[in-house]
N, C-alpha and C. Protein backbone atom coordinates (compact mmCIF):
# COMPACT_ATOMS: atom_id res chain seq x y z
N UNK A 1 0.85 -1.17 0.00
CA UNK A 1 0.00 0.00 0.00
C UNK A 1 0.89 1.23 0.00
N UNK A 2 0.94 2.03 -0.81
CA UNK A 2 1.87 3.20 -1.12
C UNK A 2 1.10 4.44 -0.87
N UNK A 3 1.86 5.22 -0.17
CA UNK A 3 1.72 6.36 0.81
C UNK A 3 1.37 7.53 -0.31
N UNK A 4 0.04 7.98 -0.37
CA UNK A 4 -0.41 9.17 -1.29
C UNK A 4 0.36 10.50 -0.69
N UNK A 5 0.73 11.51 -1.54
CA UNK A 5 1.32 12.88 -1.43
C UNK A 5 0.26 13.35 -0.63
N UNK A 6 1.05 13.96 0.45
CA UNK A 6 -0.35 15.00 1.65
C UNK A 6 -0.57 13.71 2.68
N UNK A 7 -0.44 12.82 2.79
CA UNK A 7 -1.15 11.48 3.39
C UNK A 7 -0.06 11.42 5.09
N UNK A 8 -1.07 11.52 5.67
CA UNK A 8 -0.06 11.68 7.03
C UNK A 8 -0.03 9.71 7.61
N UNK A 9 1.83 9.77 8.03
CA UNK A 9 1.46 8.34 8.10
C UNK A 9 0.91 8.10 9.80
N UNK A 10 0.50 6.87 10.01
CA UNK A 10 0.05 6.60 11.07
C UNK A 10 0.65 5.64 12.03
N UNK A 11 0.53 5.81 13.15
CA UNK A 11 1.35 5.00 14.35
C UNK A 11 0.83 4.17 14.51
N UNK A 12 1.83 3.14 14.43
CA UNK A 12 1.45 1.53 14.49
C UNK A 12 2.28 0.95 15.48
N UNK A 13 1.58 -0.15 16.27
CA UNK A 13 1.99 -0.54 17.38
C UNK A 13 2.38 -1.80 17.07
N UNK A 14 3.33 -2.23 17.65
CA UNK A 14 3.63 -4.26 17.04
C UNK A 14 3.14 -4.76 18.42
N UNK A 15 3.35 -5.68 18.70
CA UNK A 15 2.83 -6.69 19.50
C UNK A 15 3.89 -7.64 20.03
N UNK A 16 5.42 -6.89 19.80
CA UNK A 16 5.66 -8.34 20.27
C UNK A 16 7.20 -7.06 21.55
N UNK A 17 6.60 -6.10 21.76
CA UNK A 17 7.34 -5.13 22.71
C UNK A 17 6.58 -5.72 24.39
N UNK A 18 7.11 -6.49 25.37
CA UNK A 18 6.53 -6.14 26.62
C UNK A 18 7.21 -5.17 27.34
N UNK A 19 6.36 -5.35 28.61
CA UNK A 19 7.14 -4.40 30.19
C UNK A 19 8.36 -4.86 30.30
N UNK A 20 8.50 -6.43 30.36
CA UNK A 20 9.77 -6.21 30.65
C UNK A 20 11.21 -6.51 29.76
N UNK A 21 10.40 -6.42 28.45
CA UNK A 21 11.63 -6.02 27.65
C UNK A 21 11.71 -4.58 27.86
N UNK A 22 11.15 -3.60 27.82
CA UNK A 22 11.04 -2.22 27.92
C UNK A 22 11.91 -2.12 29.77
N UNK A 23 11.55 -2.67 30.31
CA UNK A 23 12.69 -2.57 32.15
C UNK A 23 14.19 -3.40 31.39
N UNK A 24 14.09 -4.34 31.01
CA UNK A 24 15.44 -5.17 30.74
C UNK A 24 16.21 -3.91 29.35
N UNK A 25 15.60 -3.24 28.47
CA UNK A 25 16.49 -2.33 27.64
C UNK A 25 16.68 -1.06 28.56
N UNK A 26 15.94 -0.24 29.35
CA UNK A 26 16.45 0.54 30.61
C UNK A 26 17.18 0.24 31.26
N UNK A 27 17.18 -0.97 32.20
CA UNK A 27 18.51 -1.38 32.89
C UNK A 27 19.75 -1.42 32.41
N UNK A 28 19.69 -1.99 31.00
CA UNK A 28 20.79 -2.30 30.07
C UNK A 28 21.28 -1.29 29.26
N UNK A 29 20.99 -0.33 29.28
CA UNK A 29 21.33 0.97 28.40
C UNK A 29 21.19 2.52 29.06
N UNK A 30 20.63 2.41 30.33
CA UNK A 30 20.15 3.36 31.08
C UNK A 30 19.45 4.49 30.38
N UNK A 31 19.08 5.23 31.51
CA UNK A 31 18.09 6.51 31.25
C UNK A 31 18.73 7.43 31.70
N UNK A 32 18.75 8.45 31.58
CA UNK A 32 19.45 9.59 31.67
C UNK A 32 18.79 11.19 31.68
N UNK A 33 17.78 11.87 32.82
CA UNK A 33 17.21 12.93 32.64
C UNK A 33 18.09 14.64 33.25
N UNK A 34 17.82 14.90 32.70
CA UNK A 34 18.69 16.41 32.78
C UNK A 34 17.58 17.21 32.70
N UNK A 35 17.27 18.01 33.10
CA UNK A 35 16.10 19.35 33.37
C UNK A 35 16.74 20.27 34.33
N UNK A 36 16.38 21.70 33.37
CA UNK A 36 16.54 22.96 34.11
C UNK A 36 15.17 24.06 33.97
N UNK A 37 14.65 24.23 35.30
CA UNK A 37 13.49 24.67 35.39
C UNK A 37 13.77 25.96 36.16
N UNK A 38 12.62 27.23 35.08
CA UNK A 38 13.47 28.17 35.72
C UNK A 38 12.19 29.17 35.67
N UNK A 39 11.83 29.97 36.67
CA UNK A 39 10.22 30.90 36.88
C UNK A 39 11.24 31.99 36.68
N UNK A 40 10.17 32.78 35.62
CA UNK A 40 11.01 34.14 36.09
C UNK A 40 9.63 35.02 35.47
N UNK A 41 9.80 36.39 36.13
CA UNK A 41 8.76 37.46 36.14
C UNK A 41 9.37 38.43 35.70
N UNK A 42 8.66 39.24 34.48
CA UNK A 42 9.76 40.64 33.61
C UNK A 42 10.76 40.27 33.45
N UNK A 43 11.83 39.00 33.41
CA UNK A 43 12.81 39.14 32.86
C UNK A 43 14.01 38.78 34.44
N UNK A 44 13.16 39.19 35.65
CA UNK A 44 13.82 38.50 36.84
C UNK A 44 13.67 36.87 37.03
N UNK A 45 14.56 36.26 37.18
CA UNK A 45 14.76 34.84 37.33
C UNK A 45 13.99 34.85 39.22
N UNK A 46 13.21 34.15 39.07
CA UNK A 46 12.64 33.91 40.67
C UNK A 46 13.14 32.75 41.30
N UNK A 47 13.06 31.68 40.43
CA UNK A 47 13.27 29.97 40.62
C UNK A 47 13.86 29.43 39.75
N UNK A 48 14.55 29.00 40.40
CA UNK A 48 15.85 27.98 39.39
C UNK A 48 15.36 26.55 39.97
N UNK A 49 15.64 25.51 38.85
CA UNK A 49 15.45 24.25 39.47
C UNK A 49 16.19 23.00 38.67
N UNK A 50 17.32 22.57 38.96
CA UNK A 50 17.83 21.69 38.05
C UNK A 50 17.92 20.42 38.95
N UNK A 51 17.41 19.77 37.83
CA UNK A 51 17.20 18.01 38.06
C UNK A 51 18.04 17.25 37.29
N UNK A 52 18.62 16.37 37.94
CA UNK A 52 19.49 15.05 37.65
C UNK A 52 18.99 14.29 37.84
N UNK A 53 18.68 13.18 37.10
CA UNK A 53 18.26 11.77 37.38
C UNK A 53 18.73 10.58 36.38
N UNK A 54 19.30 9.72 36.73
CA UNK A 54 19.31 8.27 35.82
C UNK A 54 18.84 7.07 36.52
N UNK A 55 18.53 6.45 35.66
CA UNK A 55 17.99 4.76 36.10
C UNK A 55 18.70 4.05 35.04
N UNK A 56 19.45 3.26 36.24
CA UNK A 56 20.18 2.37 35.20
C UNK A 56 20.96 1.41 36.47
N UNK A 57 21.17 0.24 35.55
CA UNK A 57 21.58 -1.10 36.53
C UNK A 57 23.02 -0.54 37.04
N UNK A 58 23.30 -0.92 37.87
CA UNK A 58 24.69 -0.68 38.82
C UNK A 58 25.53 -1.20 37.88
N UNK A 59 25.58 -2.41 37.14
CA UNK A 59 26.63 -2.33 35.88
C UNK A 59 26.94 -1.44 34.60
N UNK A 60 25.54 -0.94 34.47
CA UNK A 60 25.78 0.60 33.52
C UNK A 60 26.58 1.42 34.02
N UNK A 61 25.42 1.68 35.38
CA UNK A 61 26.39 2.87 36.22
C UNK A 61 27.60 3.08 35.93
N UNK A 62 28.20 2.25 36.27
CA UNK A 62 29.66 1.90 36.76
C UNK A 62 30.26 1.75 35.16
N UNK A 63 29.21 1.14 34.06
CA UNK A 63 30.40 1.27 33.19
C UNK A 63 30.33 3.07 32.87
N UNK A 64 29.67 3.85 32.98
CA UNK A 64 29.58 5.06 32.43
C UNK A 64 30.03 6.30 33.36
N UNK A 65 30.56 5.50 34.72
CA UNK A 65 30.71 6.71 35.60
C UNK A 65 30.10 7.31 36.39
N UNK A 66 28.88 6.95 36.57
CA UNK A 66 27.96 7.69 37.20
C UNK A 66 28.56 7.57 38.52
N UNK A 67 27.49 9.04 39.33
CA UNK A 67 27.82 8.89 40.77
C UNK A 67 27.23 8.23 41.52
N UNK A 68 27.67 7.51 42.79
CA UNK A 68 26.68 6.56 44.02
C UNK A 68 26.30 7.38 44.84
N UNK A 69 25.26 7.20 45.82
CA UNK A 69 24.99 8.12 46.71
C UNK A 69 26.10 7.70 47.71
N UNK A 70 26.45 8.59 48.83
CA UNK A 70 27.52 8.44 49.82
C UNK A 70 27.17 7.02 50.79
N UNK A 71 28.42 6.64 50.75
CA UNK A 71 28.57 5.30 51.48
C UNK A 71 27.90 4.53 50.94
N UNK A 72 27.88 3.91 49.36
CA UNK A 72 27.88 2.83 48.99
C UNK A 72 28.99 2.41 49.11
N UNK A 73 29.02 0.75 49.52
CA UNK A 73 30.30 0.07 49.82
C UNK A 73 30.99 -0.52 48.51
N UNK A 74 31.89 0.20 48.30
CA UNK A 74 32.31 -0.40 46.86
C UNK A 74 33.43 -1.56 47.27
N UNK A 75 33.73 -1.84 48.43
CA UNK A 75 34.62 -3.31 48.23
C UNK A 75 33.79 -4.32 48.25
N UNK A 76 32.26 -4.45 47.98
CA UNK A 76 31.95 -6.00 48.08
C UNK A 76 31.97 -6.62 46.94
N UNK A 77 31.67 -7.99 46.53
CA UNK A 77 31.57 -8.89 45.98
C UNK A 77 30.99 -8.71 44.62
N UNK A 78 28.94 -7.65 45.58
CA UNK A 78 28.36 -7.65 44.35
C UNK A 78 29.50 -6.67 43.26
N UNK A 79 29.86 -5.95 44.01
CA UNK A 79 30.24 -4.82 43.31
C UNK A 79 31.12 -4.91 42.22
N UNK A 80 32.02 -5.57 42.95
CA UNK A 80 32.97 -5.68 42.08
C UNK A 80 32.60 -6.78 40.56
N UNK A 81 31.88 -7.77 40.77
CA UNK A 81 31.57 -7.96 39.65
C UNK A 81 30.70 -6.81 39.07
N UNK A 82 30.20 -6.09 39.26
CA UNK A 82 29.39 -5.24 38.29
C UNK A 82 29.97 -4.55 37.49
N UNK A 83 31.08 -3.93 38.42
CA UNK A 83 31.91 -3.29 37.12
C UNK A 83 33.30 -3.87 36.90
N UNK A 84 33.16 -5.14 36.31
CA UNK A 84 33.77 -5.98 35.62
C UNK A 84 33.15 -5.79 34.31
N UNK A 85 34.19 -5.36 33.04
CA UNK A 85 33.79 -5.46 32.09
C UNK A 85 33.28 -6.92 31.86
N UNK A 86 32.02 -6.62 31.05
CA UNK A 86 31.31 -8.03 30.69
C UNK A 86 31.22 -7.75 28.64
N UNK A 87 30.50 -9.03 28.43
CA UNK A 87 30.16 -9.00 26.78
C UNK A 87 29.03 -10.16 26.97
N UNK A 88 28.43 -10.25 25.41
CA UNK A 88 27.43 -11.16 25.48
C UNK A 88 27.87 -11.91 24.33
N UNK A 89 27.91 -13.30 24.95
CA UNK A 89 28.41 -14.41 23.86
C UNK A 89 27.83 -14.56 22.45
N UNK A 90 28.52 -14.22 21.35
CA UNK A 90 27.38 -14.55 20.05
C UNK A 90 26.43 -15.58 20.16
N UNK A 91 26.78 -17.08 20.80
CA UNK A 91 26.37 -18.03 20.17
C UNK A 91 25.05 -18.00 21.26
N UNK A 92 25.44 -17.80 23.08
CA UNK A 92 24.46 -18.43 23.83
C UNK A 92 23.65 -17.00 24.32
N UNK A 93 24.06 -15.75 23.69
CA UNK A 93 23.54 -14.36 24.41
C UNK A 93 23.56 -14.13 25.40
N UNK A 94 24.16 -14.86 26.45
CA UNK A 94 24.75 -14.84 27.83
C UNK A 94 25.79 -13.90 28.20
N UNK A 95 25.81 -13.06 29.19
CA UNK A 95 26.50 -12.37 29.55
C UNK A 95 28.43 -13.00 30.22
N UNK A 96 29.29 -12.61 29.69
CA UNK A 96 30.54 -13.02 30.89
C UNK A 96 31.55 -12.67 30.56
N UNK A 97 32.34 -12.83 31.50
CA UNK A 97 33.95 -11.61 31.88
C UNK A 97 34.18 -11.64 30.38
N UNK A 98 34.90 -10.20 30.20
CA UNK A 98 35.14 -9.87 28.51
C UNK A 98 36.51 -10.60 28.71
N UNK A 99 37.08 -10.68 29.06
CA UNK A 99 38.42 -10.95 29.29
C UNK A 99 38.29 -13.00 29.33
N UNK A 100 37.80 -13.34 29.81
CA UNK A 100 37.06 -14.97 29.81
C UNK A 100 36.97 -15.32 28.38
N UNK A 101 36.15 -14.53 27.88
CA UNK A 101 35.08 -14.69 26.45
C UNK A 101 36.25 -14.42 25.39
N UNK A 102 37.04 -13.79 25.54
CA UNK A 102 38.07 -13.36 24.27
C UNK A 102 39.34 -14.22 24.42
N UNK A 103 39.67 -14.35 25.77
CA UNK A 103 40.94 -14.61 25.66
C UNK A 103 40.99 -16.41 26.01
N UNK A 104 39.61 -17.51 26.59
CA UNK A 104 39.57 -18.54 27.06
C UNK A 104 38.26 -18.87 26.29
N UNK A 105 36.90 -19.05 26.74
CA UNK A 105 35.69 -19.45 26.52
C UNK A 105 34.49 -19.12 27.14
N UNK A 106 33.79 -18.94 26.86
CA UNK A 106 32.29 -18.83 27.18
C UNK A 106 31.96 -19.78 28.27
N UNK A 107 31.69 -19.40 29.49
CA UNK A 107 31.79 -20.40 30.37
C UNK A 107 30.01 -21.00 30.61
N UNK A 108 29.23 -20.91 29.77
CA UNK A 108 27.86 -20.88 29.65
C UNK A 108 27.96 -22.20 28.50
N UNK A 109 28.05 -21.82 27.50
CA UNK A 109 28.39 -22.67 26.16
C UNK A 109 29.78 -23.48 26.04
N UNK A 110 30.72 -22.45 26.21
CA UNK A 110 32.03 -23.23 25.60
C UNK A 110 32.56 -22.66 24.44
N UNK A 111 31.70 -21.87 23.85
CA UNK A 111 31.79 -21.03 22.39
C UNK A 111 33.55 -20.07 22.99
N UNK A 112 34.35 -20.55 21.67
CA UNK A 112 35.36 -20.04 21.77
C UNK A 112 36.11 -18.71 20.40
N UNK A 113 36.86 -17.82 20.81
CA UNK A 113 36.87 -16.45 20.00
C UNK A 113 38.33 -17.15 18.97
N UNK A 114 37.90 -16.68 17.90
CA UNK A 114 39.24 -16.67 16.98
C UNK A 114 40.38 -16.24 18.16
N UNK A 115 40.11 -15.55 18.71
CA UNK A 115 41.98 -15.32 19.29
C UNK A 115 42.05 -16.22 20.49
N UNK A 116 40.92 -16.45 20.98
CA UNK A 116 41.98 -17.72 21.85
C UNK A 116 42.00 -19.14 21.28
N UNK A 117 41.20 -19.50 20.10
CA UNK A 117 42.05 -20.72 19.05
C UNK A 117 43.31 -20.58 19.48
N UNK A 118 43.62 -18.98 18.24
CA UNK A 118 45.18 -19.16 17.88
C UNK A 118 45.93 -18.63 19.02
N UNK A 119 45.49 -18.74 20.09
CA UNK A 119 46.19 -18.39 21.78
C UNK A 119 46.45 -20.13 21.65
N UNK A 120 45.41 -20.67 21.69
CA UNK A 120 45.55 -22.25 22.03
C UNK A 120 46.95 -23.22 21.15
N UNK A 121 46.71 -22.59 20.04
CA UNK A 121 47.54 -23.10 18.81
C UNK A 121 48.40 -22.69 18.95
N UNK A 122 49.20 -21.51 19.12
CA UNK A 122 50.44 -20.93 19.46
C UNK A 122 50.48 -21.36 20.78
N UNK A 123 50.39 -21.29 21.85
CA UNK A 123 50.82 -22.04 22.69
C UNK A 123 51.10 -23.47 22.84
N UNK A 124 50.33 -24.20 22.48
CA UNK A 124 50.66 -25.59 21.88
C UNK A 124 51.72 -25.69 21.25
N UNK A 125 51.71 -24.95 20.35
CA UNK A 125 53.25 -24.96 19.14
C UNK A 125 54.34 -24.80 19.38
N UNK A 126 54.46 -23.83 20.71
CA UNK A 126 55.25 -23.24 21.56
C UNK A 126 56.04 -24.11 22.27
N UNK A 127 54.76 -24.73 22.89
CA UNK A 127 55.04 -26.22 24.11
C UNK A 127 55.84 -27.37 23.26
N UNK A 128 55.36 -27.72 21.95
CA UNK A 128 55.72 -28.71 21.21
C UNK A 128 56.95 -28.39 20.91
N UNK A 129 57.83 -27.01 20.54
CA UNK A 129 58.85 -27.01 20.14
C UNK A 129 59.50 -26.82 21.11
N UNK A 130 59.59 -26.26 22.28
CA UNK A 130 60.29 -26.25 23.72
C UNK A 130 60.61 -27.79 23.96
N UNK A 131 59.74 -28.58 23.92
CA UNK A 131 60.13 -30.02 23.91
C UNK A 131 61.06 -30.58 23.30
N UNK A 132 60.86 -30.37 22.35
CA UNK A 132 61.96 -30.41 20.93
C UNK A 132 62.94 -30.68 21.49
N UNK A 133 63.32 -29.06 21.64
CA UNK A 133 64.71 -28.75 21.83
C UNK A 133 64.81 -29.14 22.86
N UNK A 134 64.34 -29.56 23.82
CA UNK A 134 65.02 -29.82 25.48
C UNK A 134 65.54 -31.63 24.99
N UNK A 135 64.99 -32.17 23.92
CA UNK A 135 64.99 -33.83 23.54
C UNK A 135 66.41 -33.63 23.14
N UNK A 136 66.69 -32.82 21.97
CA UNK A 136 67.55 -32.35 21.39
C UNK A 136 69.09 -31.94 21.85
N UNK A 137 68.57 -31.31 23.35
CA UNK A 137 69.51 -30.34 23.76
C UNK A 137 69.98 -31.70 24.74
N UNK A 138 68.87 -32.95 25.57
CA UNK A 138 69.52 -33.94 25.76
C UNK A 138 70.40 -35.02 25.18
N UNK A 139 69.90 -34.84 23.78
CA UNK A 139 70.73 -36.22 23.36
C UNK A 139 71.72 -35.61 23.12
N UNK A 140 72.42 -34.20 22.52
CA UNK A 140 73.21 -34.00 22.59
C UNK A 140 74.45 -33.40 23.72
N UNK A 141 73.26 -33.25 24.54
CA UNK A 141 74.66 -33.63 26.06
C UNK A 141 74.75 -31.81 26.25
N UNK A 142 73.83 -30.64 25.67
CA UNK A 142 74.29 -29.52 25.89
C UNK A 142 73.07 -28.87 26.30
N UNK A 143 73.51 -27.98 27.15
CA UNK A 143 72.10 -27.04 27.94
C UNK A 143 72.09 -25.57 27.12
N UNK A 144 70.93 -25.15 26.64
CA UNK A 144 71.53 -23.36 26.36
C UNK A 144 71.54 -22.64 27.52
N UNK A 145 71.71 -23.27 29.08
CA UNK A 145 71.90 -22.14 30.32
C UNK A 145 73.09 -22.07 30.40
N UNK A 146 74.33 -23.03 29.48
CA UNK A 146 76.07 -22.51 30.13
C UNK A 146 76.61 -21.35 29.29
């Protein structure tokens, strides 16, 4: 159906948005309000009013900087995992340590990154030829530490 010239288009709703995909993309991306509210009469400012507000999961927070209110305890447990960089696995969409996921495996799946293959493979290769030479360096009766 093709949109006539002058033809205002119309808002269409899908059906497949809930609540709590709409709370789970807030948590996950946060909100962020800034307002400056200000009365003034002839040109005199009477009332000033500036508002700060975000909503957002303590792992946003933290990846973006935000401030805590005073005396949140930042040495605990939860905490510190929160702002642990994280990623979400291609294969299982699971969240885990970025550093896990790139450099070892997906500890959900097992799904592993091109660079720690060739982490795996170069190290292997590494190991295999260190061997080598230590076979080598025995049969011939010489160490490379003298």
């Amino acid at each position: 159906m093709a949109k006539q010239p002058g033809e205002a288009m119309q808002p269409q709703r899908g059906r497949d948005g809930t609540l709590l995909q709409v709370v789970e993309t807030l948590l996950d991306k946060g909100l962020v309000l800034n307002a400056d509210i200000m009365v003034s009469v002839a040109g005199v400012e009477l009332l000033g009013i500036r508002i700060r507000a975000a909503l957002a999961s303590f792992e946003t927070a933290a990846k973006y900087g935000l401030d805590f209110p005073a005396g949140t305890d930042r040495d605990t447990v939860a905490w510190q995992e929160a702002i642990e960089q994280k990623e979400t696995c291609p294969q299982c969409a699971k969240r885990a340590p970025l550093k896990q996921l790139m450099d070892e495996y997906c500890p959900w799946c097992g799904w592993q990154s091109a660079y720690s293959k060739r982490l795996e493979e170069t190290g292997s290769a590494q190991l295999h030829s260190s061997a080598e030479d230590a076979e080598s360096e025995a049969e011939s009766g010489t160490t490379s530490h003298e």
